[in-house]
PDB file of N, CA and C in Angstrom:
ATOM      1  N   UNK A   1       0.847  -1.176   0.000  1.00  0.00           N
ATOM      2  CA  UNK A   1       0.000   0.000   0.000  1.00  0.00           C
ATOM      3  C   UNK A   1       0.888   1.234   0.000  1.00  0.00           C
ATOM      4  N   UNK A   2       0.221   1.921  -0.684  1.00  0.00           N
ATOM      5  CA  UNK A   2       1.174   3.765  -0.988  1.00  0.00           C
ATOM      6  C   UNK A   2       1.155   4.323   0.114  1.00  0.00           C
ATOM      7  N   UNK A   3       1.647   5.637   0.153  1.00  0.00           N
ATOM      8  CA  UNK A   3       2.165   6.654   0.979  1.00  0.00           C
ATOM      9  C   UNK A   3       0.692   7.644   0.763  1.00  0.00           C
ATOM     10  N   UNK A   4      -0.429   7.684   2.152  1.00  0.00           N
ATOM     11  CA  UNK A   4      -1.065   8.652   2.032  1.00  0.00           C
ATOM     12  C   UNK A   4      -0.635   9.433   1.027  1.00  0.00           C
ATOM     13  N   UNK A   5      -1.785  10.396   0.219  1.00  0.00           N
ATOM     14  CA  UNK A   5      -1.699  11.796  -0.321  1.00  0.00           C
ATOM     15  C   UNK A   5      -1.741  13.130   0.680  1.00  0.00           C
ATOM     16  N   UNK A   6      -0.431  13.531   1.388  1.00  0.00           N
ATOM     17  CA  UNK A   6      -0.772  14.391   2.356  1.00  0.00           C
ATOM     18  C   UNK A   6      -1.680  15.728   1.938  1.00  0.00           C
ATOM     19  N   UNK A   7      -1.566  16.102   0.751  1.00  0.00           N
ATOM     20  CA  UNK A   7      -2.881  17.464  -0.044  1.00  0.00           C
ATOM     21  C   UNK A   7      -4.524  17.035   0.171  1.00  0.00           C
ATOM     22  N   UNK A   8      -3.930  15.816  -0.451  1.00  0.00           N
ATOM     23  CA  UNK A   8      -5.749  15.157  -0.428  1.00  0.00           C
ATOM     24  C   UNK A   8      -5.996  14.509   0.654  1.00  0.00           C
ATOM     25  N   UNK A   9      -5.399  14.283   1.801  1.00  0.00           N
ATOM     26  CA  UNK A   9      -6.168  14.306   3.195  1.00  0.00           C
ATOM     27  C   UNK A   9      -6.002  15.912   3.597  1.00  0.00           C
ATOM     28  N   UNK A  10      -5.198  16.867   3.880  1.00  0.00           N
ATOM     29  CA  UNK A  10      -5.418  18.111   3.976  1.00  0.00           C
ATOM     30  C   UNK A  10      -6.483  18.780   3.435  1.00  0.00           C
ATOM     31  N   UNK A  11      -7.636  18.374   2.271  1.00  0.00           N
ATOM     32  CA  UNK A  11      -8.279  19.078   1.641  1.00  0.00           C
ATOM     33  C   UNK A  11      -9.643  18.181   2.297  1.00  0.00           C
ATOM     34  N   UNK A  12      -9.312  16.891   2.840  1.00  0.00           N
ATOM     35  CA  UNK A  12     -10.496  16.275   3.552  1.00  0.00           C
ATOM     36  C   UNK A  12     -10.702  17.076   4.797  1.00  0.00           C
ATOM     37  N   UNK A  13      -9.634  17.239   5.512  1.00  0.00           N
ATOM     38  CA  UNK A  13      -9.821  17.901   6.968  1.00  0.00           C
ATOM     39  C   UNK A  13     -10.740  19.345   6.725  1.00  0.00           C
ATOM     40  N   UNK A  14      -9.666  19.904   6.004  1.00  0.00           N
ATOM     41  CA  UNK A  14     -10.228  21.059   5.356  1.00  0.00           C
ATOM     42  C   UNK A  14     -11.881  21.563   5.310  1.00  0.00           C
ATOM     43  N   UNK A  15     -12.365  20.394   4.483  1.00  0.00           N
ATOM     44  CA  UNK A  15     -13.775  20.361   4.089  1.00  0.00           C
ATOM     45  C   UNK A  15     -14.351  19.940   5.425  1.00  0.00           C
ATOM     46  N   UNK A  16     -13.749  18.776   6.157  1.00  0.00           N
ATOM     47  CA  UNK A  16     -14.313  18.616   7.703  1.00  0.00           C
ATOM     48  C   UNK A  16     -14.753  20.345   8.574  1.00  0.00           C
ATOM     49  N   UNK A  17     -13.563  20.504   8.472  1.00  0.00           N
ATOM     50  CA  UNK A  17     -13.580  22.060   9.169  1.00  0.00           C
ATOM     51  C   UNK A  17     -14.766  23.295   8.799  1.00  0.00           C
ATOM     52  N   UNK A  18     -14.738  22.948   7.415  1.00  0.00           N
ATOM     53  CA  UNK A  18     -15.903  23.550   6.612  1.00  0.00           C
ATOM     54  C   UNK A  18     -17.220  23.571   7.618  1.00  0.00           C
ATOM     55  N   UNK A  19     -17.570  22.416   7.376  1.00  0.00           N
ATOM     56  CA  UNK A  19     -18.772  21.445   7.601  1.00  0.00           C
ATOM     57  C   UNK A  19     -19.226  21.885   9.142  1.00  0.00           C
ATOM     58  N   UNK A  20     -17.862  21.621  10.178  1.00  0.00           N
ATOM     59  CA  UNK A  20     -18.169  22.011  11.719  1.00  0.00           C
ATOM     60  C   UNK A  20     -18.183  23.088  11.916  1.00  0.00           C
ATOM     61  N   UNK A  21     -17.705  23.933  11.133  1.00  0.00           N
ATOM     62  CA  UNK A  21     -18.089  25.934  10.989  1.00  0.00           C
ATOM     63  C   UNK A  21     -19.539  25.678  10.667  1.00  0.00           C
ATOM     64  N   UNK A  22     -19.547  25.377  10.096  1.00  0.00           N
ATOM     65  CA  UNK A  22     -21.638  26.054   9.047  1.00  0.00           C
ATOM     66  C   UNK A  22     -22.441  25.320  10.362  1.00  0.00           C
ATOM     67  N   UNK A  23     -22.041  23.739  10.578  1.00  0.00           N
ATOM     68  CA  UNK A  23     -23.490  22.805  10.892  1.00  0.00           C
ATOM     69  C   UNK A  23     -23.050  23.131  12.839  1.00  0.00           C
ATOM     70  N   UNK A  24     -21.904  23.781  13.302  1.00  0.00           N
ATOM     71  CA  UNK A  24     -21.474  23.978  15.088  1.00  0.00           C
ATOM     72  C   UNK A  24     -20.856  22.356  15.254  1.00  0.00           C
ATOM     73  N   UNK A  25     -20.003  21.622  14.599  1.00  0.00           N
ATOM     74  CA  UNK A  25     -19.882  20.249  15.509  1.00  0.00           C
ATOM     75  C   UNK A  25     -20.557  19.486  15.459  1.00  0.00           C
ATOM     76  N   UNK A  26     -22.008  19.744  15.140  1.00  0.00           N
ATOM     77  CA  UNK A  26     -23.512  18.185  15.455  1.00  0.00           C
ATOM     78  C   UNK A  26     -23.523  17.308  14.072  1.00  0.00           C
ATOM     79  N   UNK A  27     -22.786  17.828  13.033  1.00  0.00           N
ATOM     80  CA  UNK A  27     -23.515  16.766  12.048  1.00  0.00           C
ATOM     81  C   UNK A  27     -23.233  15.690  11.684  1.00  0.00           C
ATOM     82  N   UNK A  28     -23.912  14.567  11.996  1.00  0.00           N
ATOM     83  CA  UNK A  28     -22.932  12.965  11.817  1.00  0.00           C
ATOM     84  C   UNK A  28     -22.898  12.721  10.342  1.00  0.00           C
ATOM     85  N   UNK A  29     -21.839  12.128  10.379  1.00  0.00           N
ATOM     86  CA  UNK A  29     -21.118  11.473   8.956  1.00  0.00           C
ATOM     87  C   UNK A  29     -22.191  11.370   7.747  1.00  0.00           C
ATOM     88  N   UNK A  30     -23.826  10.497   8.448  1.00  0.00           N
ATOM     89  CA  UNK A  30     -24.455  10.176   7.510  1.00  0.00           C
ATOM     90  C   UNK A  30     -25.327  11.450   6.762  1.00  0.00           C
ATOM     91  N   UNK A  31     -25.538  12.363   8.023  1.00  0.00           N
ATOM     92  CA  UNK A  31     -25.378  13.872   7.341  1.00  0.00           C
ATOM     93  C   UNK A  31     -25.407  14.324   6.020  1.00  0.00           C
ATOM     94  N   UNK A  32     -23.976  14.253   6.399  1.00  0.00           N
ATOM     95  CA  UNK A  32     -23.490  14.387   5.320  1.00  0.00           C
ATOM     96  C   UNK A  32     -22.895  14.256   4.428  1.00  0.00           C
ATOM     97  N   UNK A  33     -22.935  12.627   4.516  1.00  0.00           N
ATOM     98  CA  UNK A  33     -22.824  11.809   3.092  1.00  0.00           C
ATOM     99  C   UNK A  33     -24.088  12.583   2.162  1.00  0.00           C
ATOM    100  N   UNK A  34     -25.413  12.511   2.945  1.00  0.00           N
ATOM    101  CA  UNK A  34     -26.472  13.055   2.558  1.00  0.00           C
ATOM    102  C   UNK A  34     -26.652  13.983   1.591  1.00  0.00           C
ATOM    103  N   UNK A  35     -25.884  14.985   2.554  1.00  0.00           N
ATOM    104  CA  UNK A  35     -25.920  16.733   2.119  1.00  0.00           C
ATOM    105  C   UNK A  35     -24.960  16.108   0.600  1.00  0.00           C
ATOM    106  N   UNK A  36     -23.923  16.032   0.746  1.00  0.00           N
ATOM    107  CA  UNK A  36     -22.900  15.859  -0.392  1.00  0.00           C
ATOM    108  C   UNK A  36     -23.818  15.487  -1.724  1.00  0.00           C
ATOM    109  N   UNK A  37     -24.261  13.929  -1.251  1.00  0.00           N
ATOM    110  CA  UNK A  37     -25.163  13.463  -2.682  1.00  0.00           C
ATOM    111  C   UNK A  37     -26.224  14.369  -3.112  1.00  0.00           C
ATOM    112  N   UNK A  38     -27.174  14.999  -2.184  1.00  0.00           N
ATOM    113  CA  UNK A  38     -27.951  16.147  -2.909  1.00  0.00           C
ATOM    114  C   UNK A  38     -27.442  17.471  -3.419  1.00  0.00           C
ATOM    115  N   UNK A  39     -26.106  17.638  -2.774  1.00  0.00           N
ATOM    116  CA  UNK A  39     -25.825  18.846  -3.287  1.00  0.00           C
ATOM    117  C   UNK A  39     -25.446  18.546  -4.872  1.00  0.00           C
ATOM    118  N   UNK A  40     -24.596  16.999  -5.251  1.00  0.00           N
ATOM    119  CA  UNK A  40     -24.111  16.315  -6.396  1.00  0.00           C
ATOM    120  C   UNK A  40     -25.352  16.394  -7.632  1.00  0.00           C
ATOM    121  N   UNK A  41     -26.285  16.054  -6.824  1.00  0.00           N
ATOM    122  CA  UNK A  41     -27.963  15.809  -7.380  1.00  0.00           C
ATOM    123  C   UNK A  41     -29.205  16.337  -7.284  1.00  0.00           C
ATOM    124  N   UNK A  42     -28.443  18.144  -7.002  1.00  0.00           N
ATOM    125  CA  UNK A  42     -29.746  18.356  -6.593  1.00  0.00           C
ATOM    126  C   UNK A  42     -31.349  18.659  -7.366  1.00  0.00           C
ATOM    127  N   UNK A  43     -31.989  18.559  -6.861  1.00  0.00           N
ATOM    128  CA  UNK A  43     -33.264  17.971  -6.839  1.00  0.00           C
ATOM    129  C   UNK A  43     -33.481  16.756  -7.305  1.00  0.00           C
ATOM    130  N   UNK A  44     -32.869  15.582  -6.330  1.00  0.00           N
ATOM    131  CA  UNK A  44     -32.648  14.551  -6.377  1.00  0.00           C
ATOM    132  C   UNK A  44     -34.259  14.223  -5.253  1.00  0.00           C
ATOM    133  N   UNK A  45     -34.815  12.913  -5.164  1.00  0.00           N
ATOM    134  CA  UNK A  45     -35.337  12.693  -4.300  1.00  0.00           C
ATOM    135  C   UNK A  45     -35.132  11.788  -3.361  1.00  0.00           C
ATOM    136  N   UNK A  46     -36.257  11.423  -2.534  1.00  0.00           N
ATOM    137  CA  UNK A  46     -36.182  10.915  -1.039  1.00  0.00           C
ATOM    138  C   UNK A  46     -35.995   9.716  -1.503  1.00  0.00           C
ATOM    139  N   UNK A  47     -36.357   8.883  -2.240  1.00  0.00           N
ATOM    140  CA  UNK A  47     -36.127   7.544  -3.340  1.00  0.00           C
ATOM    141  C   UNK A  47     -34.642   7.657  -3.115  1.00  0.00           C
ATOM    142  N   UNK A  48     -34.134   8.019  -4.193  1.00  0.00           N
ATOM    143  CA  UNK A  48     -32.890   8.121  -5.264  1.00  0.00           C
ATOM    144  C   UNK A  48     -31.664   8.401  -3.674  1.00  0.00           C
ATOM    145  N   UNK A  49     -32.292   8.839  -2.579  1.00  0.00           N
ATOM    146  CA  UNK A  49     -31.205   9.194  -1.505  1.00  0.00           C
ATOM    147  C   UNK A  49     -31.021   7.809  -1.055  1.00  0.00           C
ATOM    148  N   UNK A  50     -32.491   7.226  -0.451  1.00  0.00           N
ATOM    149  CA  UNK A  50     -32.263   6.316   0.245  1.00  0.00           C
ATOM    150  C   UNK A  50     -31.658   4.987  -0.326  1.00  0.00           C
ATOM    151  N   UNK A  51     -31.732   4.938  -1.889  1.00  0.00           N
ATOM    152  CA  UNK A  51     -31.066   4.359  -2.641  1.00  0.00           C
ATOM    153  C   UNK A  51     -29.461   4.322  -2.991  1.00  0.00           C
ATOM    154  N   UNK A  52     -29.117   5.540  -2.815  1.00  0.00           N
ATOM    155  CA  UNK A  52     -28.145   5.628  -2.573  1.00  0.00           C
ATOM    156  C   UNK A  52     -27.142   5.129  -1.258  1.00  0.00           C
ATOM    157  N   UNK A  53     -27.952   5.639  -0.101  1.00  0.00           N
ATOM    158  CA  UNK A  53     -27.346   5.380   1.215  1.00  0.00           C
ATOM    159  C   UNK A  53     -27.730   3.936   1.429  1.00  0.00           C
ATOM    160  N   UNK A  54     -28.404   3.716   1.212  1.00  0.00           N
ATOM    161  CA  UNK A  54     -28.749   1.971   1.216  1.00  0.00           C
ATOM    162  C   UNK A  54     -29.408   2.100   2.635  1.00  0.00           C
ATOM    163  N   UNK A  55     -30.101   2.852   3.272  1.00  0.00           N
ATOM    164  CA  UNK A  55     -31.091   3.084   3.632  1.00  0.00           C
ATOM    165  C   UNK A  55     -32.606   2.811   4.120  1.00  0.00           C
ATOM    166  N   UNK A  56     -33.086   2.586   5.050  1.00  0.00           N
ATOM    167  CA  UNK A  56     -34.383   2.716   4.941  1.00  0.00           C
ATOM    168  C   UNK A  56     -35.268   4.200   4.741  1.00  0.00           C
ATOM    169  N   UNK A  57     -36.497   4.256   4.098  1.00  0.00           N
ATOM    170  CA  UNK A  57     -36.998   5.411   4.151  1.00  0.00           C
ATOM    171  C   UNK A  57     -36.824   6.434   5.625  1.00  0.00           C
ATOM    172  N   UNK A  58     -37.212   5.559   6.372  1.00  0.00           N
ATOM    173  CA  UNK A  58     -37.798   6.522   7.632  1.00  0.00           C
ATOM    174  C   UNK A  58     -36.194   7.451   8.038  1.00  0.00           C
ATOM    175  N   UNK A  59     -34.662   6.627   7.685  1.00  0.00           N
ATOM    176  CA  UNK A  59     -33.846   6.859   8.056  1.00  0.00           C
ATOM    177  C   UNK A  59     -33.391   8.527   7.190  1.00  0.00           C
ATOM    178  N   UNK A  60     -33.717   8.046   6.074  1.00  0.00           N
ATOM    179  CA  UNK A  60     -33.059   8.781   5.079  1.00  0.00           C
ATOM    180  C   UNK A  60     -34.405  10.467   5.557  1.00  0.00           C
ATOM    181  N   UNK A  61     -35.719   9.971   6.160  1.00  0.00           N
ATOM    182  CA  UNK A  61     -36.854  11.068   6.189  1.00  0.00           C
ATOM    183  C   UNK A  61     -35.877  11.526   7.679  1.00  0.00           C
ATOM    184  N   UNK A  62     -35.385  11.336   8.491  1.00  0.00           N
ATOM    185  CA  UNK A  62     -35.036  11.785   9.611  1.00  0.00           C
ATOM    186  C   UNK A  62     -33.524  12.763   8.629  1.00  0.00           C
ATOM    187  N   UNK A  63     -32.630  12.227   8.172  1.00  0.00           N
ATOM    188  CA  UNK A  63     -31.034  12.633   7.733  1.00  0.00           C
ATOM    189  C   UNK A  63     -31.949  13.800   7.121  1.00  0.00           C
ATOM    190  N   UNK A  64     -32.856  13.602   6.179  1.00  0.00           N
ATOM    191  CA  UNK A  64     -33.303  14.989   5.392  1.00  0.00           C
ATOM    192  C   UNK A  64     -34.152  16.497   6.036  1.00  0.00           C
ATOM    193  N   UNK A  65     -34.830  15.972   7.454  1.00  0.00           N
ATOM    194  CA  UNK A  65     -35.183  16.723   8.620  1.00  0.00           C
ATOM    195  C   UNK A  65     -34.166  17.314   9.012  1.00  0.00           C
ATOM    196  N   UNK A  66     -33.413  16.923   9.565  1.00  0.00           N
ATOM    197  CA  UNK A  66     -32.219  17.636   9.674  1.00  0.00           C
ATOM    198  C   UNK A  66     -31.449  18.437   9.246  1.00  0.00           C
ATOM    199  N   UNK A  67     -31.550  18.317   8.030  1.00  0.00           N
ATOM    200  CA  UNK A  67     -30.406  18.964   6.903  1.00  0.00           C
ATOM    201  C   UNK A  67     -31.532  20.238   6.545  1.00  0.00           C
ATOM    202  N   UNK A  68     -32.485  20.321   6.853  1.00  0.00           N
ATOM    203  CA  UNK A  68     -33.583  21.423   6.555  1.00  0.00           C
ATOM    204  C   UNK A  68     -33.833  22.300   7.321  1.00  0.00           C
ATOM    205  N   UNK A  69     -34.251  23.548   7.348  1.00  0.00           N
ATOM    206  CA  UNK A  69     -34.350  24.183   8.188  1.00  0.00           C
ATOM    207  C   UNK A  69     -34.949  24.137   9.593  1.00  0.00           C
ATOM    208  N   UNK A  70     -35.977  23.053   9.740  1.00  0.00           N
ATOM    209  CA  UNK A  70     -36.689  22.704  10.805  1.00  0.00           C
ATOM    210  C   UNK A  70     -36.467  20.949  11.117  1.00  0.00           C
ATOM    211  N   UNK A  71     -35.792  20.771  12.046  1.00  0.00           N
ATOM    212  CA  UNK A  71     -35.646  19.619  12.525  1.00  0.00           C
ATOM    213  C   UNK A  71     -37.050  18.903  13.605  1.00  0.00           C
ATOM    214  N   UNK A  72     -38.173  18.801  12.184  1.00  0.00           N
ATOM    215  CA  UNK A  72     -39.475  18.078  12.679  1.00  0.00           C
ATOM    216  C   UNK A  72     -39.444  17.068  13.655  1.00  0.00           C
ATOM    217  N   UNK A  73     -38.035  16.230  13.283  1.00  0.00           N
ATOM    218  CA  UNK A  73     -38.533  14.636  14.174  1.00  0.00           C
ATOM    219  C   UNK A  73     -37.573  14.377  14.349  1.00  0.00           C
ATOM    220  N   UNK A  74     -36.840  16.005  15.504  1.00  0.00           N
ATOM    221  CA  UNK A  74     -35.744  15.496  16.800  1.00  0.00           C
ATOM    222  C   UNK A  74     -37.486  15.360  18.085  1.00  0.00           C
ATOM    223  N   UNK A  75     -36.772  15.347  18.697  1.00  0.00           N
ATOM    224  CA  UNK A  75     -37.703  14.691  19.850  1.00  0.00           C
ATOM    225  C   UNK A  75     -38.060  16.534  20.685  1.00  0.00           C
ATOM    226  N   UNK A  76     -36.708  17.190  21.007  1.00  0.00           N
ATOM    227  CA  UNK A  76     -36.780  18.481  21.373  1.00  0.00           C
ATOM    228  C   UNK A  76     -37.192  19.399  20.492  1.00  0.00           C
ATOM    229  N   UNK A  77     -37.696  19.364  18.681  1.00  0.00           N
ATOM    230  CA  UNK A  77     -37.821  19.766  17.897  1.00  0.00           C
ATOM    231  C   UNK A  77     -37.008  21.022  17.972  1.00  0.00           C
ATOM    232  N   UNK A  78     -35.568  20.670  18.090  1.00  0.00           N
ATOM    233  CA  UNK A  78     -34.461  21.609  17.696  1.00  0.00           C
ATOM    234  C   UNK A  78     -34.087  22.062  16.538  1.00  0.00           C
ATOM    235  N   UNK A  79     -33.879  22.595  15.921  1.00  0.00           N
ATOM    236  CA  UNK A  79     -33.460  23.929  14.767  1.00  0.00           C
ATOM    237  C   UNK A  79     -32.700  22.903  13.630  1.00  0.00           C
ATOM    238  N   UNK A  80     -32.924  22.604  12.403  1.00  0.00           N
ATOM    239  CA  UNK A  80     -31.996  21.880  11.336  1.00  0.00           C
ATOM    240  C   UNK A  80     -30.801  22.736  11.070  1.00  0.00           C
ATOM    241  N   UNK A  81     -30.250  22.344  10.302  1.00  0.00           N
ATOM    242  CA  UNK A  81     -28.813  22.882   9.730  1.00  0.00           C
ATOM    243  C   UNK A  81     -29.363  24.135   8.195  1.00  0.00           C
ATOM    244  N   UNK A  82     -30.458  23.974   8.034  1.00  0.00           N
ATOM    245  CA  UNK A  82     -30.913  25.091   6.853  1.00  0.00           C
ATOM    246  C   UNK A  82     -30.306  24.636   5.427  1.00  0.00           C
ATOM    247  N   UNK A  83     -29.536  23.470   5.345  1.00  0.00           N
ATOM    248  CA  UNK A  83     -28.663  23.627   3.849  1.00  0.00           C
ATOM    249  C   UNK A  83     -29.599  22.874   2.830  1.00  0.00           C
ATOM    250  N   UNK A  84     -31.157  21.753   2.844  1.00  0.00           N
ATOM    251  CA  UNK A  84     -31.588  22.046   1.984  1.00  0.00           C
ATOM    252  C   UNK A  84     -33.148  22.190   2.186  1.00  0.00           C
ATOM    253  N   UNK A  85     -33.956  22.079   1.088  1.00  0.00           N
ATOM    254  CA  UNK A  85     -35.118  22.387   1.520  1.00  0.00           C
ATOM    255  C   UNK A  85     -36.025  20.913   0.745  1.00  0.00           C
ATOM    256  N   UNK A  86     -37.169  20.395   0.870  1.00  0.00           N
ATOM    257  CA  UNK A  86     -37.947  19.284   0.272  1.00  0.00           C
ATOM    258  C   UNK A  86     -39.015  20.374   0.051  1.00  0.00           C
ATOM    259  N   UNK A  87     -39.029  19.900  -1.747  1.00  0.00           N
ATOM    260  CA  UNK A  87     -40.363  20.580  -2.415  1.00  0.00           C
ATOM    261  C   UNK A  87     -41.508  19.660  -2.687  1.00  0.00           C
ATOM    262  N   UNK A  88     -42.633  19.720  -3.150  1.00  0.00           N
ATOM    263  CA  UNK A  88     -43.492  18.674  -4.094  1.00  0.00           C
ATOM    264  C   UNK A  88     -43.101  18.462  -4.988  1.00  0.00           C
ATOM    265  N   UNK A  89     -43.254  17.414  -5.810  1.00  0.00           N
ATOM    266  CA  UNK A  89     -42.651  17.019  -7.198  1.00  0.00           C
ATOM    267  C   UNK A  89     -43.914  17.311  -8.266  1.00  0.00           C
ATOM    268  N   UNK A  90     -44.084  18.305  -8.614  1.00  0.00           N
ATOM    269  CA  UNK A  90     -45.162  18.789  -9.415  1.00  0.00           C
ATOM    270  C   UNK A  90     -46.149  18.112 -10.312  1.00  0.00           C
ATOM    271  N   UNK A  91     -44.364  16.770 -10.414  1.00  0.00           N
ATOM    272  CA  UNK A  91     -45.425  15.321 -11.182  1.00  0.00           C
ATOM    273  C   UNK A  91     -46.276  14.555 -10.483  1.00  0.00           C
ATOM    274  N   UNK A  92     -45.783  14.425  -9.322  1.00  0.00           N
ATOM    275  CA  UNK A  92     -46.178  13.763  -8.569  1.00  0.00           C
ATOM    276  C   UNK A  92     -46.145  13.709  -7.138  1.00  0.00           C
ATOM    277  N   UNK A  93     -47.874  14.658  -6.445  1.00  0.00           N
ATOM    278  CA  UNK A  93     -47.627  15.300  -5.204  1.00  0.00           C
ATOM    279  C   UNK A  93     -47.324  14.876  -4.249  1.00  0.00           C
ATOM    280  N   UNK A  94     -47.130  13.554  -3.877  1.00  0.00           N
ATOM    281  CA  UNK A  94     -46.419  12.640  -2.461  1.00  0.00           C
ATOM    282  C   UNK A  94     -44.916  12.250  -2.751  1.00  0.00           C
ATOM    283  N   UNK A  95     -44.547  12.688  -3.791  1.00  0.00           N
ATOM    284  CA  UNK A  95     -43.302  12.858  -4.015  1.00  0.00           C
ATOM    285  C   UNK A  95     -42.409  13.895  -3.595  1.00  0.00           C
ATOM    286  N   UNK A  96     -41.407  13.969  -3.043  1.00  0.00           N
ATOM    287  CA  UNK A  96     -40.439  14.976  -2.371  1.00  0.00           C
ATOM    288  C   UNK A  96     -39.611  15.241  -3.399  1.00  0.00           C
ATOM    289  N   UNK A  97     -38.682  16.396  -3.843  1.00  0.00           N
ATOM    290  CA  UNK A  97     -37.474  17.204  -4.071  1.00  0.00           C
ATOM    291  C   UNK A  97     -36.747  17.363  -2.841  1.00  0.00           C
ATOM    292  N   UNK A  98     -35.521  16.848  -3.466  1.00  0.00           N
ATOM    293  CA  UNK A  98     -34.665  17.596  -2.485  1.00  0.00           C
ATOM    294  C   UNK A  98     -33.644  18.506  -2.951  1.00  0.00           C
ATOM    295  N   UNK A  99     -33.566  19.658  -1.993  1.00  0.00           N
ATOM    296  CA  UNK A  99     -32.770  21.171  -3.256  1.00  0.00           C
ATOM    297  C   UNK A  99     -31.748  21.566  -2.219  1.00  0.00           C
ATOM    298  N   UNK A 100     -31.177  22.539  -2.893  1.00  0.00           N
ATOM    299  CA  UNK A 100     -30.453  22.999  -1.473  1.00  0.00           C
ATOM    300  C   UNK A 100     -31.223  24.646  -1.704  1.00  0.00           C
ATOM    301  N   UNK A 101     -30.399  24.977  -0.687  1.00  0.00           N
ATOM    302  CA  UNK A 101     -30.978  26.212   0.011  1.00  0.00           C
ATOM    303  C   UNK A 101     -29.558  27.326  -0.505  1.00  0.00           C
ATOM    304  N   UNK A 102     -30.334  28.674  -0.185  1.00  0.00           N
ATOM    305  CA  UNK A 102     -28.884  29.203  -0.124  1.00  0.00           C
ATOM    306  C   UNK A 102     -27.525  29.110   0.350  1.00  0.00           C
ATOM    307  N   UNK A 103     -28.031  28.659   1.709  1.00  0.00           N
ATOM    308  CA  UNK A 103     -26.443  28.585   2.517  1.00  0.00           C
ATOM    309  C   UNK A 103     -26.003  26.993   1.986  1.00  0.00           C
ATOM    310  N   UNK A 104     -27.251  26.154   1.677  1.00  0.00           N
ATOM    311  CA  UNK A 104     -26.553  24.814   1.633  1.00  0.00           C
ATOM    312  C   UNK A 104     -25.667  24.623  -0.040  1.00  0.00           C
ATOM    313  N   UNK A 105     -25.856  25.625  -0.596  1.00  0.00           N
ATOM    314  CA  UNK A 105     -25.365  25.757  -2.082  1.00  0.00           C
ATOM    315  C   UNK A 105     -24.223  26.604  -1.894  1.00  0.00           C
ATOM    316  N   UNK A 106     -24.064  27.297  -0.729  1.00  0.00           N
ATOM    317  CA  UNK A 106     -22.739  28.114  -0.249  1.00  0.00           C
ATOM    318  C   UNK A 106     -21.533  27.233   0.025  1.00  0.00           C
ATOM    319  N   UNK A 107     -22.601  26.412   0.918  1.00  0.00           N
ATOM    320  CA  UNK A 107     -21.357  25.416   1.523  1.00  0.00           C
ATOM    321  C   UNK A 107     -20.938  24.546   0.892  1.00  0.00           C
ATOM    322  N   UNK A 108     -21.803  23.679   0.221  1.00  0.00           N
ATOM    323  CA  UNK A 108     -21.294  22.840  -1.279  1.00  0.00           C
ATOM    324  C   UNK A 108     -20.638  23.971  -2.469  1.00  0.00           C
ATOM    325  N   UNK A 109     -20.082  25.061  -2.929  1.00  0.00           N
ATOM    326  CA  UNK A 109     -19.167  25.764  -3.166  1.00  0.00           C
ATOM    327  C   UNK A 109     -18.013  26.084  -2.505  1.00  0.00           C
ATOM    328  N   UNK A 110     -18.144  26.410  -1.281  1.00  0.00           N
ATOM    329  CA  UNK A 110     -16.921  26.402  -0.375  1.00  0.00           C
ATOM    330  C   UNK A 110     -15.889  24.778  -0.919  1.00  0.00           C
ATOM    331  N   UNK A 111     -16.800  23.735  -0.438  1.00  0.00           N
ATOM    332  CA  UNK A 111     -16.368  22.390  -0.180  1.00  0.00           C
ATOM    333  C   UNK A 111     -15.743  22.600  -1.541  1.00  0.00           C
ATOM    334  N   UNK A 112     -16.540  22.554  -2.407  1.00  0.00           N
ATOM    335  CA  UNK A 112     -15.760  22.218  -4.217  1.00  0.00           C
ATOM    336  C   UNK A 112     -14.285  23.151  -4.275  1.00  0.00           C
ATOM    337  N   UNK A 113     -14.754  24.326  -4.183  1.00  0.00           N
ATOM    338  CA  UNK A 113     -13.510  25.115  -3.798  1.00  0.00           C
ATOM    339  C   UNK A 113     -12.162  24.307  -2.842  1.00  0.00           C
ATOM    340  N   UNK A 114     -12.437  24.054  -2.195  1.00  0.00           N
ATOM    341  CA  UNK A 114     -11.410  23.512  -1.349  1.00  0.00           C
ATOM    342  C   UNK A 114     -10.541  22.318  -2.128  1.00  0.00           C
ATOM    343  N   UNK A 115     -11.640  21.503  -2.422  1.00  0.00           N
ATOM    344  CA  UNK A 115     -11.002  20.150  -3.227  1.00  0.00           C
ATOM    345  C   UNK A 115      -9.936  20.457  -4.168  1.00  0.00           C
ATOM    346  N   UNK A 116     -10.871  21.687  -5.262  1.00  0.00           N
ATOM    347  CA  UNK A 116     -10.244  21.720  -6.449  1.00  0.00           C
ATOM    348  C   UNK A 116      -8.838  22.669  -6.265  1.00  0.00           C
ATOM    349  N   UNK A 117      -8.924  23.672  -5.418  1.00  0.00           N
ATOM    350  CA  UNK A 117      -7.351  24.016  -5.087  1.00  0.00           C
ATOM    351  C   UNK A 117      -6.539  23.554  -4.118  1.00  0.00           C
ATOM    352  N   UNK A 118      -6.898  22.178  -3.551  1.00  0.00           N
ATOM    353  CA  UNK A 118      -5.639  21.492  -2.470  1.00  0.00           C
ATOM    354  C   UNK A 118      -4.773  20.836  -4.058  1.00  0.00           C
TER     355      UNK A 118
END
């Protein structure tokens, strides 16, 4: 096995650091595996996530509470992280969008930024 890439773990921390600035420290990994793939896809849906994460629905409906401005189904109904938002799917109204938000399209720019100049 090779010699770590010391740039391209520097540009991981980096983006870590990102992440615990915007979200304060709270956001677990699956987070934002989350955030990442919708920001990759956005207006991707609640399907296509939990498909991705390999997932159950209810899991992937809690990771996406979170990541939204209103964290519906913490138990203390504490404050989300704001980075995206779930729309109707115009095709089809029990269908979710998932988008980002302003800040969450900030921070997925920051992140890209970082990658592409380490």
């Amino acid at each position: 096995m090779g010699k770590p890439n010391i740039k391209a773990l520097d540009a991981a921390l980096k983006v870590v650091d990102a992440v615990r600035r915007v979200c304060e420290d709270t956001m677990p990994s699956q987070q934002l595996a989350a955030f990442l793939f919708i920001a990759k896809n956005d207006g991707c849906s609640m399907a296509d996530l939990a498909e991705y994460m390999d997932q159950a629905q209810s899991s992937i409906s809690r990771a996406a509470s979170a990541l939204s401005d209103f964290n519906t189904l913490s138990r203390n109904k504490k404050k989300g992280y704001g980075l995206i938002k779930a729309e109707e799917d115009p095709m089809e109204r029990r269908r979710k969008l998932l988008k980002l938000t302003a800040k969450g399209r900030k921070l997925a720019e920051e992140i890209t930024d970082i990658i592409l100049t380490s």
